[in-house]
PDBML (XML) file of the C-alpha atoms, coordinates in Angstrom:
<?xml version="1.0" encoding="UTF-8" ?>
<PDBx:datablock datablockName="MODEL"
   xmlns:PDBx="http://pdbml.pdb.org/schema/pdbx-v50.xsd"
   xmlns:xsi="http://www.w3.org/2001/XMLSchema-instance"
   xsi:schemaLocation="http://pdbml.pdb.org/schema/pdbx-v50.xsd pdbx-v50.xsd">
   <PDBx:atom_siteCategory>
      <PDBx:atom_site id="1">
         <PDBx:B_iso_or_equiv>0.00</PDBx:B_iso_or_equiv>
         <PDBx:Cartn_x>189.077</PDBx:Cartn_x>
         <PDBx:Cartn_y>101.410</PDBx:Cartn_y>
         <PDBx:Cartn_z>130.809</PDBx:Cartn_z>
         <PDBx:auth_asym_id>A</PDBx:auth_asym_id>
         <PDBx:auth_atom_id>CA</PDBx:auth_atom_id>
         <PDBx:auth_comp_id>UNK</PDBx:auth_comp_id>
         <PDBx:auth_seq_id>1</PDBx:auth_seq_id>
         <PDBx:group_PDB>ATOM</PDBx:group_PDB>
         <PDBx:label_alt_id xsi:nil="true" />
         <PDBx:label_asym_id>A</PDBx:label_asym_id>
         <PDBx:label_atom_id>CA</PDBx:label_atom_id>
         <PDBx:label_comp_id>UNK</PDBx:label_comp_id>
         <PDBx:label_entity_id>1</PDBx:label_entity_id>
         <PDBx:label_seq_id>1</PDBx:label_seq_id>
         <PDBx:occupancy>1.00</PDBx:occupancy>
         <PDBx:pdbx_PDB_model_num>1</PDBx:pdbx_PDB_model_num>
         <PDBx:type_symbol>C</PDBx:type_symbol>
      </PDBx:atom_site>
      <PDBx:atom_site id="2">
         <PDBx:B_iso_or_equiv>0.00</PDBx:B_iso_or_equiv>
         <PDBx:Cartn_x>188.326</PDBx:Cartn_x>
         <PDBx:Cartn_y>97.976</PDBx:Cartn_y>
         <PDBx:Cartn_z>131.428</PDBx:Cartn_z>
         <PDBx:auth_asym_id>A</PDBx:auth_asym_id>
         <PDBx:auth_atom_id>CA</PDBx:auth_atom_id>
         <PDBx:auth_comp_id>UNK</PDBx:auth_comp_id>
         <PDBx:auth_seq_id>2</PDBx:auth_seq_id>
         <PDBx:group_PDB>ATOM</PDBx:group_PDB>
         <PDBx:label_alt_id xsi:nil="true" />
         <PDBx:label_asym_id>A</PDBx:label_asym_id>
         <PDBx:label_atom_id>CA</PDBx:label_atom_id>
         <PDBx:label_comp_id>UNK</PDBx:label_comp_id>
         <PDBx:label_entity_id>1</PDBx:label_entity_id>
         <PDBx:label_seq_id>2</PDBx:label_seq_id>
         <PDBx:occupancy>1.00</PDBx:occupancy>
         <PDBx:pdbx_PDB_model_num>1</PDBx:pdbx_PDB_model_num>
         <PDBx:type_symbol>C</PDBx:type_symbol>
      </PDBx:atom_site>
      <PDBx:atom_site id="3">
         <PDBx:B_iso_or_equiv>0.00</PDBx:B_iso_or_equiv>
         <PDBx:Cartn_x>192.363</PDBx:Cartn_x>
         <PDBx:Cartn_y>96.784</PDBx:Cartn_y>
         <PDBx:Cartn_z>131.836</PDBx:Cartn_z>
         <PDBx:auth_asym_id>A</PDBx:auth_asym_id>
         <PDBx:auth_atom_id>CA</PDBx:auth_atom_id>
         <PDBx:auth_comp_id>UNK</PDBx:auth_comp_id>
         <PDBx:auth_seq_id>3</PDBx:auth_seq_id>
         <PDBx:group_PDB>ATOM</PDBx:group_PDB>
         <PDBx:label_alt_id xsi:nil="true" />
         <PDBx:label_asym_id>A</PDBx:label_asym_id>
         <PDBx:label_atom_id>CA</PDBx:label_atom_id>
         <PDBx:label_comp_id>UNK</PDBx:label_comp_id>
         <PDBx:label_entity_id>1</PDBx:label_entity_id>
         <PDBx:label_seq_id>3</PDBx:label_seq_id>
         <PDBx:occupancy>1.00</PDBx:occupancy>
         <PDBx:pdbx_PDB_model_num>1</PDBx:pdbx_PDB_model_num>
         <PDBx:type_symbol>C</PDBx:type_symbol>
      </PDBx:atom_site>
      <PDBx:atom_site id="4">
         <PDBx:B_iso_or_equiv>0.00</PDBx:B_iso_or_equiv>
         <PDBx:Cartn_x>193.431</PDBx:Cartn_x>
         <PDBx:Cartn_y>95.784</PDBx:Cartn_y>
         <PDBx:Cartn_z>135.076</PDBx:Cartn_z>
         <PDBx:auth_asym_id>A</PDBx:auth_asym_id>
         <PDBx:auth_atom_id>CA</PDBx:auth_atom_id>
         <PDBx:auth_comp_id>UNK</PDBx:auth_comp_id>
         <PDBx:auth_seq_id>4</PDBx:auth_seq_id>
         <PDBx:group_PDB>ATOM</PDBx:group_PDB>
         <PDBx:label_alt_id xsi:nil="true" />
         <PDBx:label_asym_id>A</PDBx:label_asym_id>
         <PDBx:label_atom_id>CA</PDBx:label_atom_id>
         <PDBx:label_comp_id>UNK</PDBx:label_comp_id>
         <PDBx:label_entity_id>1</PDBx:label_entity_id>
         <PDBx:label_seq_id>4</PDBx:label_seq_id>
         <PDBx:occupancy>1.00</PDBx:occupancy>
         <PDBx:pdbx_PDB_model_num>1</PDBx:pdbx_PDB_model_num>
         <PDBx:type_symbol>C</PDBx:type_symbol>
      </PDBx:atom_site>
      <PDBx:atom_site id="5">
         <PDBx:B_iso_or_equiv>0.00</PDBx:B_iso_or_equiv>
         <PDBx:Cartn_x>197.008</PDBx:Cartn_x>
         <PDBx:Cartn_y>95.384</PDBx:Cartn_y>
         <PDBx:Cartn_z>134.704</PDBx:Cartn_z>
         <PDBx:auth_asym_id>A</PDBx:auth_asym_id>
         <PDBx:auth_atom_id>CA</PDBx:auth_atom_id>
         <PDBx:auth_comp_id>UNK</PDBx:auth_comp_id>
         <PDBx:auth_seq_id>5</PDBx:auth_seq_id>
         <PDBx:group_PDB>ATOM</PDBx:group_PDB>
         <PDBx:label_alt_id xsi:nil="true" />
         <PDBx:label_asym_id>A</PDBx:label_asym_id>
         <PDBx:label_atom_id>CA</PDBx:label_atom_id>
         <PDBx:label_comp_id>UNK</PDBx:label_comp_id>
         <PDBx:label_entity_id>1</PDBx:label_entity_id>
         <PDBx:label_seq_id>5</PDBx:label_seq_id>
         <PDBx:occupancy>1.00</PDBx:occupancy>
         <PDBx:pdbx_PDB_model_num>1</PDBx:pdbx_PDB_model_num>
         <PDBx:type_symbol>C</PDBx:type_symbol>
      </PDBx:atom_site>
      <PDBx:atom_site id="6">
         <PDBx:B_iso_or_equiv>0.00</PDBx:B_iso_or_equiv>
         <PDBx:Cartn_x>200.258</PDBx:Cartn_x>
         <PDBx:Cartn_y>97.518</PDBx:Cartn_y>
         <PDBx:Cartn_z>132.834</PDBx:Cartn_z>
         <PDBx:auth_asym_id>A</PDBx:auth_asym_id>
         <PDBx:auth_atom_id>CA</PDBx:auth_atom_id>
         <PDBx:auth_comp_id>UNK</PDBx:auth_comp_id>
         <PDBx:auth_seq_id>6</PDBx:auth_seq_id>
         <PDBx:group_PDB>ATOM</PDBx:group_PDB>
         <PDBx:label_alt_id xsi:nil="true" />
         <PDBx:label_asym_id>A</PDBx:label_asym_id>
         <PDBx:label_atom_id>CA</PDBx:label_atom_id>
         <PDBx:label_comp_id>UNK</PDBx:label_comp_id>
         <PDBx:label_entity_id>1</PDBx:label_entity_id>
         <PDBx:label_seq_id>6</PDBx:label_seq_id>
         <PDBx:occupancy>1.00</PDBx:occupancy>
         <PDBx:pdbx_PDB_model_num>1</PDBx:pdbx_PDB_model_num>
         <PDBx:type_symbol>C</PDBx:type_symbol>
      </PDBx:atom_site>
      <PDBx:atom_site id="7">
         <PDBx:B_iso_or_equiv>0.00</PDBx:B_iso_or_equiv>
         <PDBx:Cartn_x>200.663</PDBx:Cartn_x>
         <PDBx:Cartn_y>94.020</PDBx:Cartn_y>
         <PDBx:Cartn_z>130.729</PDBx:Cartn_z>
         <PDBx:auth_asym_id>A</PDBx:auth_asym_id>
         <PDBx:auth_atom_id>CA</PDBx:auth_atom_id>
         <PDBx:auth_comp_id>UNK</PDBx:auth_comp_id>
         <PDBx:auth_seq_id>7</PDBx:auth_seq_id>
         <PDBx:group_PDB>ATOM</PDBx:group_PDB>
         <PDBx:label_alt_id xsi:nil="true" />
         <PDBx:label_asym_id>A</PDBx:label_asym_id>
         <PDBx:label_atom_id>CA</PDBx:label_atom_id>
         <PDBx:label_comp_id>UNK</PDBx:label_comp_id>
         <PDBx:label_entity_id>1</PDBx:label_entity_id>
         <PDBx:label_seq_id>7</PDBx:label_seq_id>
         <PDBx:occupancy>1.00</PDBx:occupancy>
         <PDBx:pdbx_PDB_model_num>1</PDBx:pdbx_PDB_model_num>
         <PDBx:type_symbol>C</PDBx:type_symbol>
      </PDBx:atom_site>
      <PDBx:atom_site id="8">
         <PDBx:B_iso_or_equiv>0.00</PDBx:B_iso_or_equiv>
         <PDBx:Cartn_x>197.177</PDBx:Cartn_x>
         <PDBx:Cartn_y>94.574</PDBx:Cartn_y>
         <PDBx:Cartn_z>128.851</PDBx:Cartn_z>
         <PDBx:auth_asym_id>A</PDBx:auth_asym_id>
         <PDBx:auth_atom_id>CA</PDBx:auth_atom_id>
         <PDBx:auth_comp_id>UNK</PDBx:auth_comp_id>
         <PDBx:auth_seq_id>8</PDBx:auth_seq_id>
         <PDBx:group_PDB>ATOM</PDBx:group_PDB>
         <PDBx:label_alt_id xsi:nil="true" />
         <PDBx:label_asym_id>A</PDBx:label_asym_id>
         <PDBx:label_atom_id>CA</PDBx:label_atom_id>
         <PDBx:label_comp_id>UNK</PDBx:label_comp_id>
         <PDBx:label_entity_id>1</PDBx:label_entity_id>
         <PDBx:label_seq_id>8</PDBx:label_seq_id>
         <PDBx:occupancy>1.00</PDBx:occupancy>
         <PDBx:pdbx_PDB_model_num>1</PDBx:pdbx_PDB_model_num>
         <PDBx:type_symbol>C</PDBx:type_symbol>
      </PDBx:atom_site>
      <PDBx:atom_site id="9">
         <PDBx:B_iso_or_equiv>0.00</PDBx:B_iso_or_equiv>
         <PDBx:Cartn_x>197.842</PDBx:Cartn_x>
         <PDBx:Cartn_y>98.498</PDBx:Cartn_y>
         <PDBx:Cartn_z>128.408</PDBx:Cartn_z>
         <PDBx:auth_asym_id>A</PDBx:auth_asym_id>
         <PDBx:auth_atom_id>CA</PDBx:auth_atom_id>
         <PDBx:auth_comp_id>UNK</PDBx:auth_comp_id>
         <PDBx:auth_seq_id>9</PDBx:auth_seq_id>
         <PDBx:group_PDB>ATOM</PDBx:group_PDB>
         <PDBx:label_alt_id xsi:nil="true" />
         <PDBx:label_asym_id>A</PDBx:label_asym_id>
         <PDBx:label_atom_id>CA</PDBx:label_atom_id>
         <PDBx:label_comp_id>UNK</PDBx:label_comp_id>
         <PDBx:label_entity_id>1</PDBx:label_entity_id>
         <PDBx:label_seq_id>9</PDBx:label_seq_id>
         <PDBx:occupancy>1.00</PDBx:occupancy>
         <PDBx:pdbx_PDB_model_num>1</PDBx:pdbx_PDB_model_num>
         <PDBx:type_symbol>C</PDBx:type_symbol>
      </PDBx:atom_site>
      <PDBx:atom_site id="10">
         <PDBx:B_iso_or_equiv>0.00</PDBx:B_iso_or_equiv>
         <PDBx:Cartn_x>201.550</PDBx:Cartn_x>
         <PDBx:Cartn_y>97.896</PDBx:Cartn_y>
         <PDBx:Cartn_z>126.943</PDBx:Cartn_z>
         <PDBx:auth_asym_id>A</PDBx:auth_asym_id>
         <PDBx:auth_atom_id>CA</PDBx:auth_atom_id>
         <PDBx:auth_comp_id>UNK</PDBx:auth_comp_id>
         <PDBx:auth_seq_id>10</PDBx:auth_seq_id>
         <PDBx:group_PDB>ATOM</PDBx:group_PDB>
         <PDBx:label_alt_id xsi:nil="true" />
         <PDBx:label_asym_id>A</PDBx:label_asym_id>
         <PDBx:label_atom_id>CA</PDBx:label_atom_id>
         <PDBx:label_comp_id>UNK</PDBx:label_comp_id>
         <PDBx:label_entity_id>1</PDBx:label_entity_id>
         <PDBx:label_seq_id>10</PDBx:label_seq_id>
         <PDBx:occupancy>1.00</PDBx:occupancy>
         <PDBx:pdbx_PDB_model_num>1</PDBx:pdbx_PDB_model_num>
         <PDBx:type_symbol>C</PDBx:type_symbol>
      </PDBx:atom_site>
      <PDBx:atom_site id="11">
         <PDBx:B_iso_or_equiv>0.00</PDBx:B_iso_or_equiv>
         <PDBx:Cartn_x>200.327</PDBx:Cartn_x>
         <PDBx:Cartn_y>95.153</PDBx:Cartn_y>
         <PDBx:Cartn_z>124.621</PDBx:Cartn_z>
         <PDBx:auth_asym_id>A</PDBx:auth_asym_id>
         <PDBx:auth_atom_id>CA</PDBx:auth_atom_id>
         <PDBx:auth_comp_id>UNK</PDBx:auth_comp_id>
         <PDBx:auth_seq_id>11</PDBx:auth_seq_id>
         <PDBx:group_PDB>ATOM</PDBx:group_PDB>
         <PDBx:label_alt_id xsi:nil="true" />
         <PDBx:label_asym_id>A</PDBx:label_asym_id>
         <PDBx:label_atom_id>CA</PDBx:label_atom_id>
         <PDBx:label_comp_id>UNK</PDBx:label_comp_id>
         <PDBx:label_entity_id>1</PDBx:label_entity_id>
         <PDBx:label_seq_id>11</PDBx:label_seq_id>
         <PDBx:occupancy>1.00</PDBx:occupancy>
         <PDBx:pdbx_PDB_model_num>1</PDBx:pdbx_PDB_model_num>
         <PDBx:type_symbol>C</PDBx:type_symbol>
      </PDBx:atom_site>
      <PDBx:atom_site id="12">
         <PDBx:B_iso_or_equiv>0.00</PDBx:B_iso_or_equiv>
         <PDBx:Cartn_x>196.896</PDBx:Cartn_x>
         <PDBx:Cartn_y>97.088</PDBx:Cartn_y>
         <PDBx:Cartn_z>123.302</PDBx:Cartn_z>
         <PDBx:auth_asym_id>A</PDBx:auth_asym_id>
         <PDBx:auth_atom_id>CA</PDBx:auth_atom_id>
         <PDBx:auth_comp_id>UNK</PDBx:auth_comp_id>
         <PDBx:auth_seq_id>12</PDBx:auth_seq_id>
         <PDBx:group_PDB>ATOM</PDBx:group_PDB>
         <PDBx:label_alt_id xsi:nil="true" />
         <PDBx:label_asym_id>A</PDBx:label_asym_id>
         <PDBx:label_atom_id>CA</PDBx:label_atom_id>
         <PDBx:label_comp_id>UNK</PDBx:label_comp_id>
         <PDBx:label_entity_id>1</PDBx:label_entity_id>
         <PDBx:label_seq_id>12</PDBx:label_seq_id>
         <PDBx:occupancy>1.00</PDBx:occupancy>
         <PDBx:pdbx_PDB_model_num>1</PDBx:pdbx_PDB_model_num>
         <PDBx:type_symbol>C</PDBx:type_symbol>
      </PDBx:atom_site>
      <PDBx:atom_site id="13">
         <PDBx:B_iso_or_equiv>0.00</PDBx:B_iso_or_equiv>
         <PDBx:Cartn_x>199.117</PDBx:Cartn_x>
         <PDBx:Cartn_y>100.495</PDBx:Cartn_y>
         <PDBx:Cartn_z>122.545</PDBx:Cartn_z>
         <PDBx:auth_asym_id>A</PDBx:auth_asym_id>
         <PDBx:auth_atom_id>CA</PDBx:auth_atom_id>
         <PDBx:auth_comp_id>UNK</PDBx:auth_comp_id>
         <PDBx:auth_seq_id>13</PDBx:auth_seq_id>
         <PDBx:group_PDB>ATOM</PDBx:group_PDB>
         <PDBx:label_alt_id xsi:nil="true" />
         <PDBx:label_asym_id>A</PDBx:label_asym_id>
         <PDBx:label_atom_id>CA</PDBx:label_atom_id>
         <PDBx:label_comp_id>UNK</PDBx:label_comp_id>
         <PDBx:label_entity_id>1</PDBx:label_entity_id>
         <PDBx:label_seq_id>13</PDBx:label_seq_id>
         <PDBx:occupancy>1.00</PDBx:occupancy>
         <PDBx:pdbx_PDB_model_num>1</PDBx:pdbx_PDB_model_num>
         <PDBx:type_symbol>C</PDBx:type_symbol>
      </PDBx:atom_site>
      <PDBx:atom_site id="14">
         <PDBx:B_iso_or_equiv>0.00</PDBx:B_iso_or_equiv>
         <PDBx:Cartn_x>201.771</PDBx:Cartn_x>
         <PDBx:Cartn_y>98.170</PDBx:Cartn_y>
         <PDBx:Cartn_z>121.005</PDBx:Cartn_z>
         <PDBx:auth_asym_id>A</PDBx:auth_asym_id>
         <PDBx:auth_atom_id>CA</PDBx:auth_atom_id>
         <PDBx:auth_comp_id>UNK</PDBx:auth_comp_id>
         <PDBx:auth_seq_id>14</PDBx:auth_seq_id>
         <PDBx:group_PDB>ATOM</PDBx:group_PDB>
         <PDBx:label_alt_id xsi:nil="true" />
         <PDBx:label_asym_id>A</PDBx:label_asym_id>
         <PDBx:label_atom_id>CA</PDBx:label_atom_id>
         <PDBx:label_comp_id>UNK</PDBx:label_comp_id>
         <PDBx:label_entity_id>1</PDBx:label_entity_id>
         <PDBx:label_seq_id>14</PDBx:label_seq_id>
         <PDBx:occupancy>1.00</PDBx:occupancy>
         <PDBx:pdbx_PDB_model_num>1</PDBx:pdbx_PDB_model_num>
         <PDBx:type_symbol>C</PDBx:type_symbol>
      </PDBx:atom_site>
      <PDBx:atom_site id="15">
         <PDBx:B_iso_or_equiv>0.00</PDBx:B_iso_or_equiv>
         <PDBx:Cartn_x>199.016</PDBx:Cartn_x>
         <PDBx:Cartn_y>96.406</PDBx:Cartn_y>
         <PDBx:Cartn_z>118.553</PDBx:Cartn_z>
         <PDBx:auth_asym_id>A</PDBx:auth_asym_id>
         <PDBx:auth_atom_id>CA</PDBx:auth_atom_id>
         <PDBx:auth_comp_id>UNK</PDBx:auth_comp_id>
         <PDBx:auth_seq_id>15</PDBx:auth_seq_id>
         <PDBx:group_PDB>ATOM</PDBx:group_PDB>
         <PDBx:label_alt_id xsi:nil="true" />
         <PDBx:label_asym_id>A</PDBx:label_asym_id>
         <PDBx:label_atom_id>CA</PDBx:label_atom_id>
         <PDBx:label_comp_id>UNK</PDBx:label_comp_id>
         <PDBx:label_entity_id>1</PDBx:label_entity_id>
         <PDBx:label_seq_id>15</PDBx:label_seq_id>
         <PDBx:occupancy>1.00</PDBx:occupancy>
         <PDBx:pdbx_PDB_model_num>1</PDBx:pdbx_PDB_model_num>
         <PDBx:type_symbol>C</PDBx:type_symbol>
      </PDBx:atom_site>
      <PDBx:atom_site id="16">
         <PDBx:B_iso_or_equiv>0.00</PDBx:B_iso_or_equiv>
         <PDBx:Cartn_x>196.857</PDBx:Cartn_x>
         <PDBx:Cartn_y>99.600</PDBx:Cartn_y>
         <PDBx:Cartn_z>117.649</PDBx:Cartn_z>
         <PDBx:auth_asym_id>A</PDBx:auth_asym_id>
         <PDBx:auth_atom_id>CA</PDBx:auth_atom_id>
         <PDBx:auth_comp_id>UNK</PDBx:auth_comp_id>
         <PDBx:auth_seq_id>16</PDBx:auth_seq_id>
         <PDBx:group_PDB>ATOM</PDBx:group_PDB>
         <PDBx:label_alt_id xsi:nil="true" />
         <PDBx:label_asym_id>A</PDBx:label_asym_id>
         <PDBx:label_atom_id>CA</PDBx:label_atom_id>
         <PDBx:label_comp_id>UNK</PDBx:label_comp_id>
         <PDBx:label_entity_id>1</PDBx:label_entity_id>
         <PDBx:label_seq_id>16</PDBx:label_seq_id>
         <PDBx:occupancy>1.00</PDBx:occupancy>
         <PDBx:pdbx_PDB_model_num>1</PDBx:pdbx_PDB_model_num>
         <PDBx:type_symbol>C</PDBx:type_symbol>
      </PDBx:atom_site>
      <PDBx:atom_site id="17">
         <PDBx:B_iso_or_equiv>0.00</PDBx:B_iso_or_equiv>
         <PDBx:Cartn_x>200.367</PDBx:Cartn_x>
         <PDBx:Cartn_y>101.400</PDBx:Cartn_y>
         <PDBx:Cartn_z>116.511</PDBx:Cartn_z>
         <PDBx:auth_asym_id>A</PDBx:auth_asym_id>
         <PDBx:auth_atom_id>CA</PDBx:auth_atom_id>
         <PDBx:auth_comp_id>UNK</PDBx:auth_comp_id>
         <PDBx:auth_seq_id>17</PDBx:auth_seq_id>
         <PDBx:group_PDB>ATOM</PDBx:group_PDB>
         <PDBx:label_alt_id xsi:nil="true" />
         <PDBx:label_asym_id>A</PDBx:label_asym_id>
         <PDBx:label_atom_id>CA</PDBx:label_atom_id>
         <PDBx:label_comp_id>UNK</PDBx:label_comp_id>
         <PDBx:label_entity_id>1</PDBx:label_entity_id>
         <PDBx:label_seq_id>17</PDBx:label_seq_id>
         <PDBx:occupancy>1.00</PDBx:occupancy>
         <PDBx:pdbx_PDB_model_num>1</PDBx:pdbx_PDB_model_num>
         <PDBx:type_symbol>C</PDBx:type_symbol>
      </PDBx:atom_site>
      <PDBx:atom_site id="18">
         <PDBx:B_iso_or_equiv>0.00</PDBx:B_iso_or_equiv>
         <PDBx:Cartn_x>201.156</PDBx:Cartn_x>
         <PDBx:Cartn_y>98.327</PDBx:Cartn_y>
         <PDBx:Cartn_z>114.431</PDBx:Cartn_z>
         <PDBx:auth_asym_id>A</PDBx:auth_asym_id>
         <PDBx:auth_atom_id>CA</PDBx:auth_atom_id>
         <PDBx:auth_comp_id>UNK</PDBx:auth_comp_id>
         <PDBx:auth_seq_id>18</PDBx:auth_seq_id>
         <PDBx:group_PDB>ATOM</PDBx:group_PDB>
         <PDBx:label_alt_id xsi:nil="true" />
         <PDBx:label_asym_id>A</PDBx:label_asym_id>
         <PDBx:label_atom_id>CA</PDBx:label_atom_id>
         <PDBx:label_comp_id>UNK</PDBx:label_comp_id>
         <PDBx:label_entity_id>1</PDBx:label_entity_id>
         <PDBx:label_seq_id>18</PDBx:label_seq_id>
         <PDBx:occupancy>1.00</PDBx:occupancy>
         <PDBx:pdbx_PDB_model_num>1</PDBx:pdbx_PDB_model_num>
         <PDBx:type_symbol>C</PDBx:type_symbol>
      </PDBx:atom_site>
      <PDBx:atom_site id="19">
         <PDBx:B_iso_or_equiv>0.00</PDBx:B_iso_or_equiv>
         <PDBx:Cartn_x>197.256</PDBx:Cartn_x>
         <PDBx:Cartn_y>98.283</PDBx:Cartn_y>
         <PDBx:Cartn_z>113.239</PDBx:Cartn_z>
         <PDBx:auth_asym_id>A</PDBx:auth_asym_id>
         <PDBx:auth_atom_id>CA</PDBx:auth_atom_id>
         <PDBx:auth_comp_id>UNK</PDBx:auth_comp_id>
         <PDBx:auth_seq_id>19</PDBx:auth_seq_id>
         <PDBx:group_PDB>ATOM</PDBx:group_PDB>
         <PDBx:label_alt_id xsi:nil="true" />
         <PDBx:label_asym_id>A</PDBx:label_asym_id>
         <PDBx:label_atom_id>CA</PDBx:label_atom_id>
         <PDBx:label_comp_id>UNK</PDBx:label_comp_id>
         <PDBx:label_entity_id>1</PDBx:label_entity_id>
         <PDBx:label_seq_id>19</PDBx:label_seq_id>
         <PDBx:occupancy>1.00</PDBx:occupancy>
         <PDBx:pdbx_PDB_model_num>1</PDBx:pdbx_PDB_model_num>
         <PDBx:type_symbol>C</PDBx:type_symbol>
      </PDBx:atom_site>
      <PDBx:atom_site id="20">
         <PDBx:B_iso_or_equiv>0.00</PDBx:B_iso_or_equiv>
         <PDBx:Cartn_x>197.677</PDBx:Cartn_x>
         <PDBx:Cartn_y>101.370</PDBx:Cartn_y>
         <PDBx:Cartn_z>111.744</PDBx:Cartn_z>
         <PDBx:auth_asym_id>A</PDBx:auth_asym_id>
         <PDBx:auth_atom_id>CA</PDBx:auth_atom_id>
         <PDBx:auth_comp_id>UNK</PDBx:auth_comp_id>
         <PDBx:auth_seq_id>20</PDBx:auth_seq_id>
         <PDBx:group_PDB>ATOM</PDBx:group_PDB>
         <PDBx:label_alt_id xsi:nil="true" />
         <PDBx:label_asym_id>A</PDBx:label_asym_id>
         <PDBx:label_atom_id>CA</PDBx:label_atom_id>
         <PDBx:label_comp_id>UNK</PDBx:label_comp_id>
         <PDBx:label_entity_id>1</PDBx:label_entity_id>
         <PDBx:label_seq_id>20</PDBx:label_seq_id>
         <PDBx:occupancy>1.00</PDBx:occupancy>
         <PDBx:pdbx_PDB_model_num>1</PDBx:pdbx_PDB_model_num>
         <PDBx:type_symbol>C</PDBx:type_symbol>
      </PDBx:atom_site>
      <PDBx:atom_site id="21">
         <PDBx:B_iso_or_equiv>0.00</PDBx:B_iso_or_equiv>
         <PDBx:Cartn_x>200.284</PDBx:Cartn_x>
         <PDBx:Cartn_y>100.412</PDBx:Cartn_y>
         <PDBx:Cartn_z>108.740</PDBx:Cartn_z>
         <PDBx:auth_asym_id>A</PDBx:auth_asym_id>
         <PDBx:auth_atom_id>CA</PDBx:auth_atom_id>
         <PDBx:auth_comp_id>UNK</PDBx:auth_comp_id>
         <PDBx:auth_seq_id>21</PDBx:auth_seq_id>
         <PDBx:group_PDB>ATOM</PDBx:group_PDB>
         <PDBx:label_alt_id xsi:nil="true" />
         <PDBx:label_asym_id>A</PDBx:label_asym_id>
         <PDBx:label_atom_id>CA</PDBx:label_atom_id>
         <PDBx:label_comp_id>UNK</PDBx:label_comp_id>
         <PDBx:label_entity_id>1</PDBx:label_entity_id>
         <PDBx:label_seq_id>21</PDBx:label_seq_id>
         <PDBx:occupancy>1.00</PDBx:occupancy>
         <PDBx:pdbx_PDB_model_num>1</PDBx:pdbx_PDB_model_num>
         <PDBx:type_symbol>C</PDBx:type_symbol>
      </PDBx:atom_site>
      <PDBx:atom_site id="22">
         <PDBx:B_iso_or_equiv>0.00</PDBx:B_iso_or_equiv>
         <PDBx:Cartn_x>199.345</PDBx:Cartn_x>
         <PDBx:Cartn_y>96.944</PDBx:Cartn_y>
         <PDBx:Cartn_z>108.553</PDBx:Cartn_z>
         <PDBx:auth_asym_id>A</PDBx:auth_asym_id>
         <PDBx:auth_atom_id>CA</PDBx:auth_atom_id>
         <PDBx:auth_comp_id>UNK</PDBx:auth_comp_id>
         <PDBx:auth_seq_id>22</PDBx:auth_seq_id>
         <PDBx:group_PDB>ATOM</PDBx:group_PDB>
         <PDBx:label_alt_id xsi:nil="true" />
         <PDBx:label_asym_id>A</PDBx:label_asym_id>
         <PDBx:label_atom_id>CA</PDBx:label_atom_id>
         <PDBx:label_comp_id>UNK</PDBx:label_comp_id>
         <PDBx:label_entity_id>1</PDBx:label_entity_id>
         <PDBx:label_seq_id>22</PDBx:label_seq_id>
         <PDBx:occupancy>1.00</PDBx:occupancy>
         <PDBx:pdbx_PDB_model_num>1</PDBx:pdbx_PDB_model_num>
         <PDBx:type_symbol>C</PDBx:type_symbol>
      </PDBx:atom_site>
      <PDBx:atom_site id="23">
         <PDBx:B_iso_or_equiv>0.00</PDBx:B_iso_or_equiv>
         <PDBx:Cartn_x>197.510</PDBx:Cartn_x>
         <PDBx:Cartn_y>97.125</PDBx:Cartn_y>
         <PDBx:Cartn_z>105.765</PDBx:Cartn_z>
         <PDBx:auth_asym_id>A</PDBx:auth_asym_id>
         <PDBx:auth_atom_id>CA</PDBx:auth_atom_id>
         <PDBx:auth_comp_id>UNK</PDBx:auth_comp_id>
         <PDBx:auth_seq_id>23</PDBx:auth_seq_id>
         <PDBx:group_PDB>ATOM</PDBx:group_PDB>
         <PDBx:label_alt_id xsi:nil="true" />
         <PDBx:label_asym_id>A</PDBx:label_asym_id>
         <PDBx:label_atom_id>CA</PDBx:label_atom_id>
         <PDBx:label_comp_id>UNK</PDBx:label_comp_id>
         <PDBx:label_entity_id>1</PDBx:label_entity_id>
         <PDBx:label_seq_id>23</PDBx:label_seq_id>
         <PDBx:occupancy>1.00</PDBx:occupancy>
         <PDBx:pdbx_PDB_model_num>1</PDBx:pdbx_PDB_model_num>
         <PDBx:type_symbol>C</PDBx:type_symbol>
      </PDBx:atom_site>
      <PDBx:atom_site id="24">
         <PDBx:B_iso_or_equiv>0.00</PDBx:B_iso_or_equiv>
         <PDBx:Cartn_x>200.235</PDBx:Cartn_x>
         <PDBx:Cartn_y>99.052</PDBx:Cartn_y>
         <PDBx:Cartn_z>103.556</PDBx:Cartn_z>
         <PDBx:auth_asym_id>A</PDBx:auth_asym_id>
         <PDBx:auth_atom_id>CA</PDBx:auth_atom_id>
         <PDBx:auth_comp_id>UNK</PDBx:auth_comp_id>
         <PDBx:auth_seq_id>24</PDBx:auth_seq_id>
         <PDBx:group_PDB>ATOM</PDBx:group_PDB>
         <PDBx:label_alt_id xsi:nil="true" />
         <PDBx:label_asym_id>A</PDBx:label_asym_id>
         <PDBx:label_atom_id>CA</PDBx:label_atom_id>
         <PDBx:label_comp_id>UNK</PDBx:label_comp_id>
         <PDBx:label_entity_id>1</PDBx:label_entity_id>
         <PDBx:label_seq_id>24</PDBx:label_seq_id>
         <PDBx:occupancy>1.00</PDBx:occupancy>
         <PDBx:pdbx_PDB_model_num>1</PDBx:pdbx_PDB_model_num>
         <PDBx:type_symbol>C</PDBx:type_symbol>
      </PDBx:atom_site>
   </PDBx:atom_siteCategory>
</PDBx:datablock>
């Protein structure tokens, strides 16, 4: 809620989908 600009949405949904299988 705290993002202020489309750059800092596209790049935190782009990370927490990677996030997810990094591990494995």
């Amino acid at each position: 809620s705290l993002f202020e600009n489309e750059a800092e949405k596209e790049l935190y949904q782009a990370v927490q989908s990677i996030r997810k299988q990094f591990e494995n």
